[in-house]
C-alpha atoms as a PDB file:
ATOM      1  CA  UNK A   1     119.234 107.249  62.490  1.00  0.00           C
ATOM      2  CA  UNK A   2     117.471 108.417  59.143  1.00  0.00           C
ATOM      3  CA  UNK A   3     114.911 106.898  56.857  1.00  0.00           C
ATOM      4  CA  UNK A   4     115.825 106.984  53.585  1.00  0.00           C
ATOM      5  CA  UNK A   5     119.529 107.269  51.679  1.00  0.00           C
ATOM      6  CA  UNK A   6     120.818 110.867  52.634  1.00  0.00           C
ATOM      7  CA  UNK A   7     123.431 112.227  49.992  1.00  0.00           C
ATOM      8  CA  UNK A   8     126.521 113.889  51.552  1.00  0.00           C
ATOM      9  CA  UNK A   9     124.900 117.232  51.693  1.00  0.00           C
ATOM     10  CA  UNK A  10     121.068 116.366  52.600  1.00  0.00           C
ATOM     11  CA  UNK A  11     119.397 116.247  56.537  1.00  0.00           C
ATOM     12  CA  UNK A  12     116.033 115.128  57.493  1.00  0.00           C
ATOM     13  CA  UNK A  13     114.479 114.219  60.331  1.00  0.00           C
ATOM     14  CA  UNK A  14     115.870 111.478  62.440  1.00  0.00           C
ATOM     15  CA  UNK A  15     113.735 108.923  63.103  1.00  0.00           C
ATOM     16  CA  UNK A  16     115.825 108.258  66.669  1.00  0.00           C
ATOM     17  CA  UNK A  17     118.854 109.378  68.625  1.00  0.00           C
ATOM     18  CA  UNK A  18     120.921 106.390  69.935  1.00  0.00           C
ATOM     19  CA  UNK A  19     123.033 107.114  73.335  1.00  0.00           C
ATOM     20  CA  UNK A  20     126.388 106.042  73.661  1.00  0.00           C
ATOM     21  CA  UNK A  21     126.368 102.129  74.245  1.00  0.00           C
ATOM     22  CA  UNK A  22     123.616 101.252  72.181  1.00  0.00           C
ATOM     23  CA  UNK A  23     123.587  98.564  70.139  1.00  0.00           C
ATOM     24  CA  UNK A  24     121.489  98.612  66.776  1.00  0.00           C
ATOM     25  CA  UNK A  25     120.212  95.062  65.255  1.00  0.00           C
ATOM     26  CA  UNK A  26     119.515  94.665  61.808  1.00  0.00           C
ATOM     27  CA  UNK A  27     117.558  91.612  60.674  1.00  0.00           C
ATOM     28  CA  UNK A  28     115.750  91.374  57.112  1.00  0.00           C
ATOM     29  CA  UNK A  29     112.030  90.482  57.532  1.00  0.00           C
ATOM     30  CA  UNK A  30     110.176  88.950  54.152  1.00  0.00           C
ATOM     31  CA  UNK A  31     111.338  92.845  52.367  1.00  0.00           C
ATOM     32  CA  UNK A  32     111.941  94.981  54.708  1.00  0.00           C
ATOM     33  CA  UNK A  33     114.950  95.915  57.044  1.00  0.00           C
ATOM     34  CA  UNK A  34     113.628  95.616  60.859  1.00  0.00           C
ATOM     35  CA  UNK A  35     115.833  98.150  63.227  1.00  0.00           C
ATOM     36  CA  UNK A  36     115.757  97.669  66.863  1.00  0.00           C
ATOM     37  CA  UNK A  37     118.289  98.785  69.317  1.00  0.00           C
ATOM     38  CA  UNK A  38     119.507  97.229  72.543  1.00  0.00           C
ATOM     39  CA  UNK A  39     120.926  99.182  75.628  1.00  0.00           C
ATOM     40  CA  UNK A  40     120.906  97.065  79.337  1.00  0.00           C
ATOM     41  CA  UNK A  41     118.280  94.167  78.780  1.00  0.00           C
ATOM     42  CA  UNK A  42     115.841  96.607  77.113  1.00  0.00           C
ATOM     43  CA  UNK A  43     114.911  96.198  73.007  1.00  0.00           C
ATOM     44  CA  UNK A  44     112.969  98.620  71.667  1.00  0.00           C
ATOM     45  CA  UNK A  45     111.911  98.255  67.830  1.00  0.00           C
ATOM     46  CA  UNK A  46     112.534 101.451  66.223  1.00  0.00           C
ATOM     47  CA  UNK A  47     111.424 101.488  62.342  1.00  0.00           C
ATOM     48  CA  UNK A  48     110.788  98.744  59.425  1.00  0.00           C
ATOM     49  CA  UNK A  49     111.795  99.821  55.751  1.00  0.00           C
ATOM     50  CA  UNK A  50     114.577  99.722  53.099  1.00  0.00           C
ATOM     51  CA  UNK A  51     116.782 101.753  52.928  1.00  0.00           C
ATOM     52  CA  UNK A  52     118.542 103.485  56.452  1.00  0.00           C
ATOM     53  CA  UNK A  53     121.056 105.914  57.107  1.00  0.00           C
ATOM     54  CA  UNK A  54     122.969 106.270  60.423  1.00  0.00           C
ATOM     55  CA  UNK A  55     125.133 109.297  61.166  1.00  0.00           C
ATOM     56  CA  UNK A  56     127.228 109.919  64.421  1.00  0.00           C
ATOM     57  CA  UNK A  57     128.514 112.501  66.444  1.00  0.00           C
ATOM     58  CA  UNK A  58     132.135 113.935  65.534  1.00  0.00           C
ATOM     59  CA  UNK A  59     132.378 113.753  61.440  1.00  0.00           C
ATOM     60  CA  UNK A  60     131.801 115.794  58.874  1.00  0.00           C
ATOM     61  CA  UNK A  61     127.782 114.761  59.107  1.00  0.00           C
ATOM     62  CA  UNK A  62     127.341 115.727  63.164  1.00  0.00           C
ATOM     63  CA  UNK A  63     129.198 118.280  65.097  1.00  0.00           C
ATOM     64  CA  UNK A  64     130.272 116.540  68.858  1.00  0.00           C
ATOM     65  CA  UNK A  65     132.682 114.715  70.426  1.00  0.00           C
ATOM     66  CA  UNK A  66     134.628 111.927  68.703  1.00  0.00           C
ATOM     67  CA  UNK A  67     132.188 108.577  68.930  1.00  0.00           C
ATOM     68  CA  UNK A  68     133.362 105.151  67.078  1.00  0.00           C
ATOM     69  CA  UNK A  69     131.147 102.902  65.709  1.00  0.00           C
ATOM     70  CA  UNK A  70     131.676  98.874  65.984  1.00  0.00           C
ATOM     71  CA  UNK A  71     130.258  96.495  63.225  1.00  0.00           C
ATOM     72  CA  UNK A  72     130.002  93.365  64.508  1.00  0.00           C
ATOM     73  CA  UNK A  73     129.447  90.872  61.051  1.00  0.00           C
ATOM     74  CA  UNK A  74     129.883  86.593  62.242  1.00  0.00           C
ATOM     75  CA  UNK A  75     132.683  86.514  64.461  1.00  0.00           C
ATOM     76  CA  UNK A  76     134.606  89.923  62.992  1.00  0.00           C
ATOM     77  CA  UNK A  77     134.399  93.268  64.919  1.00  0.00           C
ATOM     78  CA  UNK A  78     135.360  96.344  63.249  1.00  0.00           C
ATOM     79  CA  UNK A  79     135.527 100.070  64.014  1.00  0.00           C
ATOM     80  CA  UNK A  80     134.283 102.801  62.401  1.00  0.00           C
ATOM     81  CA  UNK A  81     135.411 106.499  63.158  1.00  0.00           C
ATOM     82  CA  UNK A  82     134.754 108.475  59.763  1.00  0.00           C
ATOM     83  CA  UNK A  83     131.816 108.991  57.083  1.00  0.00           C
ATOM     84  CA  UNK A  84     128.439 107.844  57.322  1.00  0.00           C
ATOM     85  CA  UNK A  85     126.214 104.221  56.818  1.00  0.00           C
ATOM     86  CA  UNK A  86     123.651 103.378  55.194  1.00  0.00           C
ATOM     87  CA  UNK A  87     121.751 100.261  55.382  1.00  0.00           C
ATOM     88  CA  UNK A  88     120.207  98.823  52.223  1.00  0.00           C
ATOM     89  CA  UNK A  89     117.944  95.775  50.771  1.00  0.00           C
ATOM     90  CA  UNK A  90     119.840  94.719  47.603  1.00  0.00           C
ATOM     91  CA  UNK A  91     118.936  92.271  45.318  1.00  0.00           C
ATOM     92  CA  UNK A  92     121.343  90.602  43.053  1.00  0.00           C
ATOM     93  CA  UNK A  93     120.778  87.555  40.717  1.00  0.00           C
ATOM     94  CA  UNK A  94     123.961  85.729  42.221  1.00  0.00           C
ATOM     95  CA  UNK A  95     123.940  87.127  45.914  1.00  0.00           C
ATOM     96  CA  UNK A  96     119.788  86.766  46.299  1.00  0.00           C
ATOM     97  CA  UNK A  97     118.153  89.334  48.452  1.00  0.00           C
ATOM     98  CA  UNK A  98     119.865  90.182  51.488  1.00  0.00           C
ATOM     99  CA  UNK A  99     120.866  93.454  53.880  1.00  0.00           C
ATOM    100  CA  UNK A 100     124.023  95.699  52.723  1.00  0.00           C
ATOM    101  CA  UNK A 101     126.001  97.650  54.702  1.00  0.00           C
ATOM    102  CA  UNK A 102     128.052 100.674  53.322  1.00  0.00           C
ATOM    103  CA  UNK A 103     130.337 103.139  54.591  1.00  0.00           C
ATOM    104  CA  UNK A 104     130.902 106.124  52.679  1.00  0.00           C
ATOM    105  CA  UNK A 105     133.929 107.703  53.427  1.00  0.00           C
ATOM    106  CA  UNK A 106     136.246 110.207  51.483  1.00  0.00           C
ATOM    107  CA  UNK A 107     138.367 108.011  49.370  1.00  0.00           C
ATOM    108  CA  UNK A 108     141.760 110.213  49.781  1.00  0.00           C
ATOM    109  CA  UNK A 109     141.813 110.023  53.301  1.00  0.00           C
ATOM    110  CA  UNK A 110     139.372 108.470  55.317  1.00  0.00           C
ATOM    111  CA  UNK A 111     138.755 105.469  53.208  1.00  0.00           C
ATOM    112  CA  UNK A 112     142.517 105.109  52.736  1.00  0.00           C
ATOM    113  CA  UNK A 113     143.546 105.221  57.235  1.00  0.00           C
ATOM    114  CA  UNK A 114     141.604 102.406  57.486  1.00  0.00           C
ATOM    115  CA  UNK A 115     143.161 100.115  54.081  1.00  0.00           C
ATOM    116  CA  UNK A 116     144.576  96.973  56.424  1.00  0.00           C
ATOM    117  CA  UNK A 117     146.681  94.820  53.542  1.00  0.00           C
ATOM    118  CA  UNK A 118     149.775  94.992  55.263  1.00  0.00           C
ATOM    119  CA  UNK A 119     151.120  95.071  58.709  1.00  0.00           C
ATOM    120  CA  UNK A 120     151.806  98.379  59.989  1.00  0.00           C
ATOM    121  CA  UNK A 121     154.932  98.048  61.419  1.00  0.00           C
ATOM    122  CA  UNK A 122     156.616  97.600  57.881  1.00  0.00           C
ATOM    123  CA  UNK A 123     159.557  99.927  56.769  1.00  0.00           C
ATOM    124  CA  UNK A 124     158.435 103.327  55.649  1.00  0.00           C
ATOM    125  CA  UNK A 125     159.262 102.927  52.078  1.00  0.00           C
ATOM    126  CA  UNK A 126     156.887  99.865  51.783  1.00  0.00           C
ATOM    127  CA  UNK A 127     153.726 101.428  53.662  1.00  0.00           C
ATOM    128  CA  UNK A 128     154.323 104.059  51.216  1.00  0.00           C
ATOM    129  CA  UNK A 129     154.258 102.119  48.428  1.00  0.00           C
ATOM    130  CA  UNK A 130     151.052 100.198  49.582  1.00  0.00           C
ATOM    131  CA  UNK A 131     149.274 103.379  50.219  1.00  0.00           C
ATOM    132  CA  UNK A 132     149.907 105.161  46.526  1.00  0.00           C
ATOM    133  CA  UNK A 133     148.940 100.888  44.935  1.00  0.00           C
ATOM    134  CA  UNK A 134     145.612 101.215  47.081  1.00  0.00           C
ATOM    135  CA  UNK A 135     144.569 104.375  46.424  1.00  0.00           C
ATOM    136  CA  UNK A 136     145.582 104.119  42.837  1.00  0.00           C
ATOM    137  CA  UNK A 137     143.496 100.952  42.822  1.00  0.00           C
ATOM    138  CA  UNK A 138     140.251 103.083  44.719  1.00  0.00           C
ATOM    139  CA  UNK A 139     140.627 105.899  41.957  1.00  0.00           C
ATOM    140  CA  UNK A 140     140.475 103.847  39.201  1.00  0.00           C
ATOM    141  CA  UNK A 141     137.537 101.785  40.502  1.00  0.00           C
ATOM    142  CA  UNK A 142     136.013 104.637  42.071  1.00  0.00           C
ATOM    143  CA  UNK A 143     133.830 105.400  38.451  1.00  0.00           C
ATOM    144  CA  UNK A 144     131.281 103.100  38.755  1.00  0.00           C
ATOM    145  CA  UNK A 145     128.597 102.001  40.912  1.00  0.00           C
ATOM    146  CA  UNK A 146     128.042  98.248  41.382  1.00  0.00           C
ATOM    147  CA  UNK A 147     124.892  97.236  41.381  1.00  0.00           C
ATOM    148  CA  UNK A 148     125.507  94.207  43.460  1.00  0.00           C
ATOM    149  CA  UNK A 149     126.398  95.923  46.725  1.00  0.00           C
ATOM    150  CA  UNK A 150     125.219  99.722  45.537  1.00  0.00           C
ATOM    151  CA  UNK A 151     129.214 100.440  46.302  1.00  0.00           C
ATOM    152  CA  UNK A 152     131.788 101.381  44.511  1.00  0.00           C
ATOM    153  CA  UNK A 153     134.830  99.009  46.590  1.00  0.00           C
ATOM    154  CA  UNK A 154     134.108  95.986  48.682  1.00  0.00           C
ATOM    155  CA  UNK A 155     135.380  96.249  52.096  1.00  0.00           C
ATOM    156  CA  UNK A 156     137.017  92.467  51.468  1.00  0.00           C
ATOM    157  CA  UNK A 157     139.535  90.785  49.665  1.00  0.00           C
ATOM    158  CA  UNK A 158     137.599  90.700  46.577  1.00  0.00           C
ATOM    159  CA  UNK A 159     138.948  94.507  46.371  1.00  0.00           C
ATOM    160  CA  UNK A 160     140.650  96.006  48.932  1.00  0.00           C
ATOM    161  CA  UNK A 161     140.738  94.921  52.997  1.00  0.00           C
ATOM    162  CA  UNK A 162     139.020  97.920  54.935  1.00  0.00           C
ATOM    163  CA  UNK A 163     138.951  97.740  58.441  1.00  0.00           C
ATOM    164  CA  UNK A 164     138.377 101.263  59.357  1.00  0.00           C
ATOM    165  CA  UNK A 165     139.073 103.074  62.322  1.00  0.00           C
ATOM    166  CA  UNK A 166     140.235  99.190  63.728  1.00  0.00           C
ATOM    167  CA  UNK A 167     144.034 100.201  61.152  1.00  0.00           C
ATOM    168  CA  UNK A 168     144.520 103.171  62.245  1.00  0.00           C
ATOM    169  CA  UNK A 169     143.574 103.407  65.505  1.00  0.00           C
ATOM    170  CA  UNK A 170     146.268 100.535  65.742  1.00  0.00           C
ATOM    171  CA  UNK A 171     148.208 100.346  69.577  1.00  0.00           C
ATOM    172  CA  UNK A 172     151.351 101.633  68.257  1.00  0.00           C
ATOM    173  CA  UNK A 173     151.494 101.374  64.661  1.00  0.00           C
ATOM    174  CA  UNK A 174     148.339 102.656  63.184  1.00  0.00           C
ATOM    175  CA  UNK A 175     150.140 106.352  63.027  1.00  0.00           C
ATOM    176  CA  UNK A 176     152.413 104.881  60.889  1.00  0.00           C
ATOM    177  CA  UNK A 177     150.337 103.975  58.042  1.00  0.00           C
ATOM    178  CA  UNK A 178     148.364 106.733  58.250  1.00  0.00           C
ATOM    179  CA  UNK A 179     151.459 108.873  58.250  1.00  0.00           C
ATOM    180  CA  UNK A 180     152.006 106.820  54.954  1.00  0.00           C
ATOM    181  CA  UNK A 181     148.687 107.489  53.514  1.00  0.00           C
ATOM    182  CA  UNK A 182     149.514 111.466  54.220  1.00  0.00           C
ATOM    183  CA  UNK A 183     153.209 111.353  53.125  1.00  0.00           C
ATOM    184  CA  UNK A 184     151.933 110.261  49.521  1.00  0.00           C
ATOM    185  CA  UNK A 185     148.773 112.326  49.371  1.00  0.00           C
ATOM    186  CA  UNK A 186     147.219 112.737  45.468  1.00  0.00           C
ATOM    187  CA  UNK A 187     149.930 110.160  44.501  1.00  0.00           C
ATOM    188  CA  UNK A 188     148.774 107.337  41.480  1.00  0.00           C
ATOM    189  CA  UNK A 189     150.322 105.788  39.334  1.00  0.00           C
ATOM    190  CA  UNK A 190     149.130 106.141  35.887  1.00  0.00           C
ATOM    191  CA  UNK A 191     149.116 105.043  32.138  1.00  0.00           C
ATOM    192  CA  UNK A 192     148.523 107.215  29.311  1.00  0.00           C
ATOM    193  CA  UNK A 193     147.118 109.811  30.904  1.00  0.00           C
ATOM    194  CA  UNK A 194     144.662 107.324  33.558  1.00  0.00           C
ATOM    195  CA  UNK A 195     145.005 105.589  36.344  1.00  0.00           C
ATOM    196  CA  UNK A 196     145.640 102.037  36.504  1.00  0.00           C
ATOM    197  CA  UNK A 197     144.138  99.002  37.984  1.00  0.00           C
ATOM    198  CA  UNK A 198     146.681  98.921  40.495  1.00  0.00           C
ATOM    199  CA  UNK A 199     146.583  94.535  41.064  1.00  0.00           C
ATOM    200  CA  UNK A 200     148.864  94.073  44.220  1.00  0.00           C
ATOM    201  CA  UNK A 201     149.005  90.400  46.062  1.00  0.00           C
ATOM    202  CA  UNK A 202     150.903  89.092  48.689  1.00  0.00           C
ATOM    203  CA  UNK A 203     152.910  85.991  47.296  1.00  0.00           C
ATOM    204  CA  UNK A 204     153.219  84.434  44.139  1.00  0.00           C
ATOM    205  CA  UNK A 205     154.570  81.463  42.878  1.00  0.00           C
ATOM    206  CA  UNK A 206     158.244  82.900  41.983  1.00  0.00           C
ATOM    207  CA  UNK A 207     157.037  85.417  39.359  1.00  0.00           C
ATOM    208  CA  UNK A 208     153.683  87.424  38.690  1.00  0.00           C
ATOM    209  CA  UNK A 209     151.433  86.436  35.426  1.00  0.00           C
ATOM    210  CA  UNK A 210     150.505  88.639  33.142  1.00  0.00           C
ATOM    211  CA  UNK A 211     146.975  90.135  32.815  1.00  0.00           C
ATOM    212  CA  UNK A 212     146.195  88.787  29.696  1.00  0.00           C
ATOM    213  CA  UNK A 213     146.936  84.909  30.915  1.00  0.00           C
ATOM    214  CA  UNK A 214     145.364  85.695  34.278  1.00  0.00           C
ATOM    215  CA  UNK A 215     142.141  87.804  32.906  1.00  0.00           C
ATOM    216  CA  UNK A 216     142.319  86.913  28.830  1.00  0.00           C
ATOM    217  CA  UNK A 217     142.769  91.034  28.398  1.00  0.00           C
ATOM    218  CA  UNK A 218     146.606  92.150  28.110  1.00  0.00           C
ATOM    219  CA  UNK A 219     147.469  95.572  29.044  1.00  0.00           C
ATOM    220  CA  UNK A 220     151.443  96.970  29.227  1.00  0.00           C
ATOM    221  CA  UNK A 221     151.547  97.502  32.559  1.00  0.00           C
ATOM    222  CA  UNK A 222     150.653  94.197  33.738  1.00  0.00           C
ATOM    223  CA  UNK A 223     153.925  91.870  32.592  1.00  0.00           C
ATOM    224  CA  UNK A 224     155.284  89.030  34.823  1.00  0.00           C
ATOM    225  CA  UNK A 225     158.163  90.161  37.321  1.00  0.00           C
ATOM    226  CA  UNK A 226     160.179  88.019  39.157  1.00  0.00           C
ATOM    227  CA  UNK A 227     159.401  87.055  42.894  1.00  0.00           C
ATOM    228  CA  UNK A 228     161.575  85.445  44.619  1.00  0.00           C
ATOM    229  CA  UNK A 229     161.108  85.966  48.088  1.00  0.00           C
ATOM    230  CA  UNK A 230     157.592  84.086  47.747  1.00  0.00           C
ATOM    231  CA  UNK A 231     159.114  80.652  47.076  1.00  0.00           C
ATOM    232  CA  UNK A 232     161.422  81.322  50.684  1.00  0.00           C
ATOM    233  CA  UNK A 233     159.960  79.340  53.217  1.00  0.00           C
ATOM    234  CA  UNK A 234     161.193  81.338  55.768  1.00  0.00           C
ATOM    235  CA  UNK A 235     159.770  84.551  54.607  1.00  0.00           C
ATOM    236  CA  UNK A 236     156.560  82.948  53.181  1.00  0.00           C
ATOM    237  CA  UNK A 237     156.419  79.711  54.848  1.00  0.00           C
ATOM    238  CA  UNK A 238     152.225  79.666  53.975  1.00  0.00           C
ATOM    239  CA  UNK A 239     152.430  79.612  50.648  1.00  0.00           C
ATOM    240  CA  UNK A 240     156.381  78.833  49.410  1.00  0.00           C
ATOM    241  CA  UNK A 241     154.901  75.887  48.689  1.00  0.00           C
ATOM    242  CA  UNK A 242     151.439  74.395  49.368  1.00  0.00           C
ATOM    243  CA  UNK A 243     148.991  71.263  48.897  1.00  0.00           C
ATOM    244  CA  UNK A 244     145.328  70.773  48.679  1.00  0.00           C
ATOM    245  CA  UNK A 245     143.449  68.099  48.443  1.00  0.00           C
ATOM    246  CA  UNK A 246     140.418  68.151  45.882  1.00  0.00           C
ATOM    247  CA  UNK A 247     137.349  65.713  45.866  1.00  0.00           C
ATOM    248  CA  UNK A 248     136.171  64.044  42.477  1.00  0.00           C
ATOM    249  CA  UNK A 249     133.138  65.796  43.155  1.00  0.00           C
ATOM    250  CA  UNK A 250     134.515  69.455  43.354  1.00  0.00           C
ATOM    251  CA  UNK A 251     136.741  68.897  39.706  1.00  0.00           C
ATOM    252  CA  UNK A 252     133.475  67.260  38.179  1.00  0.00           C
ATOM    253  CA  UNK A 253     131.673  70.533  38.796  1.00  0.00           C
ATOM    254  CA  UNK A 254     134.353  72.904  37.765  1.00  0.00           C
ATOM    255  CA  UNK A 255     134.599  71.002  34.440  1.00  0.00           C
ATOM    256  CA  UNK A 256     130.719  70.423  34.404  1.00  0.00           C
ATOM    257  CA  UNK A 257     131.254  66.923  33.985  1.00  0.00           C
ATOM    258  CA  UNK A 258     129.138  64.212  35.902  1.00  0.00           C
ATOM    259  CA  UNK A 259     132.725  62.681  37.167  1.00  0.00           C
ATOM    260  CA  UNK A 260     136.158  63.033  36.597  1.00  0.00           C
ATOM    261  CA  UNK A 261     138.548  60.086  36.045  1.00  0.00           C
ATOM    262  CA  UNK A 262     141.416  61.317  34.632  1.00  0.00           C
ATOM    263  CA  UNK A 263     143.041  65.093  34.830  1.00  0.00           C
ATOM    264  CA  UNK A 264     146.017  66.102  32.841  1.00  0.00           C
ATOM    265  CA  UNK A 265     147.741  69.378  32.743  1.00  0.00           C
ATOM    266  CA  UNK A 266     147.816  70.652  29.114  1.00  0.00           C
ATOM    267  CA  UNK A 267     150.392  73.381  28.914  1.00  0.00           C
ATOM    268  CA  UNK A 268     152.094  76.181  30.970  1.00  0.00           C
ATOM    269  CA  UNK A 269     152.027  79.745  30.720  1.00  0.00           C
ATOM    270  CA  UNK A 270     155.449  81.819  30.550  1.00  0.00           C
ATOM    271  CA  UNK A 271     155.447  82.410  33.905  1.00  0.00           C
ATOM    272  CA  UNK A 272     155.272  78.857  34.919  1.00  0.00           C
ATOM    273  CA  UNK A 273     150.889  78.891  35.498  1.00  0.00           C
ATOM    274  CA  UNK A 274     149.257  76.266  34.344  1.00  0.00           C
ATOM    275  CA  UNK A 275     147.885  77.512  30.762  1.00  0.00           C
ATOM    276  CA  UNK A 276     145.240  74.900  30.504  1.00  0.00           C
ATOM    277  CA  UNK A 277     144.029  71.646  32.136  1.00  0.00           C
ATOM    278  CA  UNK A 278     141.871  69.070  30.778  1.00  0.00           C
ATOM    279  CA  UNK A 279     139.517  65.914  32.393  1.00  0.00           C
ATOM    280  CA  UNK A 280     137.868  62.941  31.173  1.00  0.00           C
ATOM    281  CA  UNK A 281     134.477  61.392  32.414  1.00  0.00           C
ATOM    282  CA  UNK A 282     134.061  57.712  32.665  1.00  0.00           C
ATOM    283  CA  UNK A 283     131.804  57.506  29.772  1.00  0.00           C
ATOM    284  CA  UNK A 284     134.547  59.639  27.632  1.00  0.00           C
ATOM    285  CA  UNK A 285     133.571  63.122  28.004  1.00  0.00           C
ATOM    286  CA  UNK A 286     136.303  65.830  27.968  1.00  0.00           C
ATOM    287  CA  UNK A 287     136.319  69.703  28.531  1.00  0.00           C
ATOM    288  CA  UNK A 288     139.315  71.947  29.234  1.00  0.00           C
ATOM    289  CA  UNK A 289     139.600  74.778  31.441  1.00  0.00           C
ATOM    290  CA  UNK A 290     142.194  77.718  31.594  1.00  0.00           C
ATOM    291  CA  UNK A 291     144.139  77.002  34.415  1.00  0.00           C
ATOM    292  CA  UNK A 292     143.169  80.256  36.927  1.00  0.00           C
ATOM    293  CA  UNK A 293     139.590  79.188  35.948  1.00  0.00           C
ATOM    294  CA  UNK A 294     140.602  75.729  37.339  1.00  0.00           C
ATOM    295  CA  UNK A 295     142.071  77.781  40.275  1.00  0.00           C
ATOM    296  CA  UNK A 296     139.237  79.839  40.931  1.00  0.00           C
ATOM    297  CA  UNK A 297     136.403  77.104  40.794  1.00  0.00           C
ATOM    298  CA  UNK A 298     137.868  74.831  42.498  1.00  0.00           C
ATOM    299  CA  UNK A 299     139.529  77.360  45.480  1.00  0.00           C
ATOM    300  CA  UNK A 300     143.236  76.462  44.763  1.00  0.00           C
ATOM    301  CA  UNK A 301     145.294  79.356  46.003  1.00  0.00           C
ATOM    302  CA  UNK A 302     147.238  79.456  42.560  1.00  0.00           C
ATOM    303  CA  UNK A 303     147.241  78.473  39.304  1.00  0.00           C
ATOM    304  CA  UNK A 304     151.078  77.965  39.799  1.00  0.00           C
ATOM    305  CA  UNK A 305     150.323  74.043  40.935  1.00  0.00           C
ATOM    306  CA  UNK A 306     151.097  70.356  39.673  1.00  0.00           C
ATOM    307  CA  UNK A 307     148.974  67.138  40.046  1.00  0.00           C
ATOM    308  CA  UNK A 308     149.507  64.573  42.698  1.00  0.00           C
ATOM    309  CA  UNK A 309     147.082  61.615  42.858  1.00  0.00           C
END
């Protein structure tokens, strides 16, 4: 454990050693990161500040034997073989002021073993094709540093699903996907020259939308494709077809509306997405939204959806 942010080639001084079974607790205390550690039924505090790095035995940081790391976050446990952490106070105008985690880890390889957006056990051909989308998608994202998390790729959904050493350490499977991973090493796929924003997702409503009625930005490489096999029920019975049910409460804020009491679907988009939908307050008041605005605000898997009241 380090004070400070090291950069990949930098050492200090650590300010402890951990032993194997050791747990480290993080907890954010008025603006500083408190550190204490946990092994038996003894804490011991160990350092206050705001910015951490941890290193570990076995990576390209520490020469030793092989140790892996778990991150326990809520209820989610995840393992962590490769790179380094650091532990960070960020403050963002949307997020507020809260502790960050990040795991730097080389993006070709190490980042890459532990991608988890498909099931191992998938036909060769398809891991492959996952690995060279994901890693396409890293590259291209891999230029800037976001201020909000001090990262380049969130370890979620909102980029890419990274459960580290937890994919391929996999009982069976893992070595597949990491074979993938190596099988298509320095593989992208490009336009003009660049790599591009490689979007992938896991069902659709019979056919993908295009960037510029999803975003508002269209680019070539982004047209709508048919989809069939997400409108089988048998291979996508979640989402073939779906339901939710929205409260007044959670329309009247997407539209910014005091209330909502009447919603009509304006027009479609080529692909079949709802273009744009509008609503009426009781005292007369309309506004219309693009439909994947609608979507997104009010948590609707799709914009591919018709009203039921």
């Amino acid at each position: 454990m380090f004070a400070g942010d090291l950069g990949e080639t930098q050492t200090a001084a650590p300010l402890a050693t951990l032993a194997s079974k050791t747990s480290l607790n993080l907890a954010l205390t008025s603006n500083l990161i408190a550190i204490s550690t946990t092994r038996g039924s003894k804490n011991t505090a160990v350092a206050t500040g705001t910015t951490f790095t941890l290193r570990w035995t076995g990576t390209r940081y520490l020469e030793g034997p092989v140790t892996v790391l778990s991150l326990t976050t809520g209820n989610t446990v995840n393992r962590y073989r490769h790179g380094q952490m650091s532990f960070k106070i960020i403050r963002d105008k949307v997020l507020g002021k809260r502790i960050e985690i990040i795991n730097s880890v080389r993006l070709q390889d190490e980042y890459l073993w532990g991608i988890s957006e498909v099931p191992s056990s998938w036909p060769a051909a398809a891991l492959e094709a996952q690995a060279i989308a994901s890693r396409t998608y890293a590259y291209a994202k891999s230029f800037k540093l976001r201020a909000a998390c001090d990262c380049q790729l969130y370890g979620t959904i909102s980029d890419q699903t990274f459960a580290g050493y937890s994919k391929e350490s996999e009982p069976k499977f893992g070595e597949l996907w990491k074979a993938a991973v190596n099988r298509t090493a320095g593989s992208i796929i490009t336009f003009a020259g660049a790599p591009i924003t490689a979007y992938f997702t896991s069902s659709s409503g019979g056919a993908t939308e295009t960037s510029e009625h999803a975003w508002g930005t269209a680019t070539p490489y982004t047209v709508s494709v048919s989809d069939s096999a997400s409108v089988n029920a048998v291979l996508n019975p979640r989402f073939a077809t779906w339901s939710r049910e929205i409260s007044q409460s959670v329309i009247a804020q997407a539209f910014l509306l005091p209330d909502v009491v009447s919603l009509n679907v304006l027009s479609l988009n080529p692909a079949g997405t709802v273009a744009s939908i509008q609503a009426t307050s009781s005292t007369g008041l309309i506004a219309i939204l693009r439909g994947e605005t609608f979507r997104s605000r009010s948590k609707l898997p799709s914009a591919w959806f018709a009203l039921k009241f």
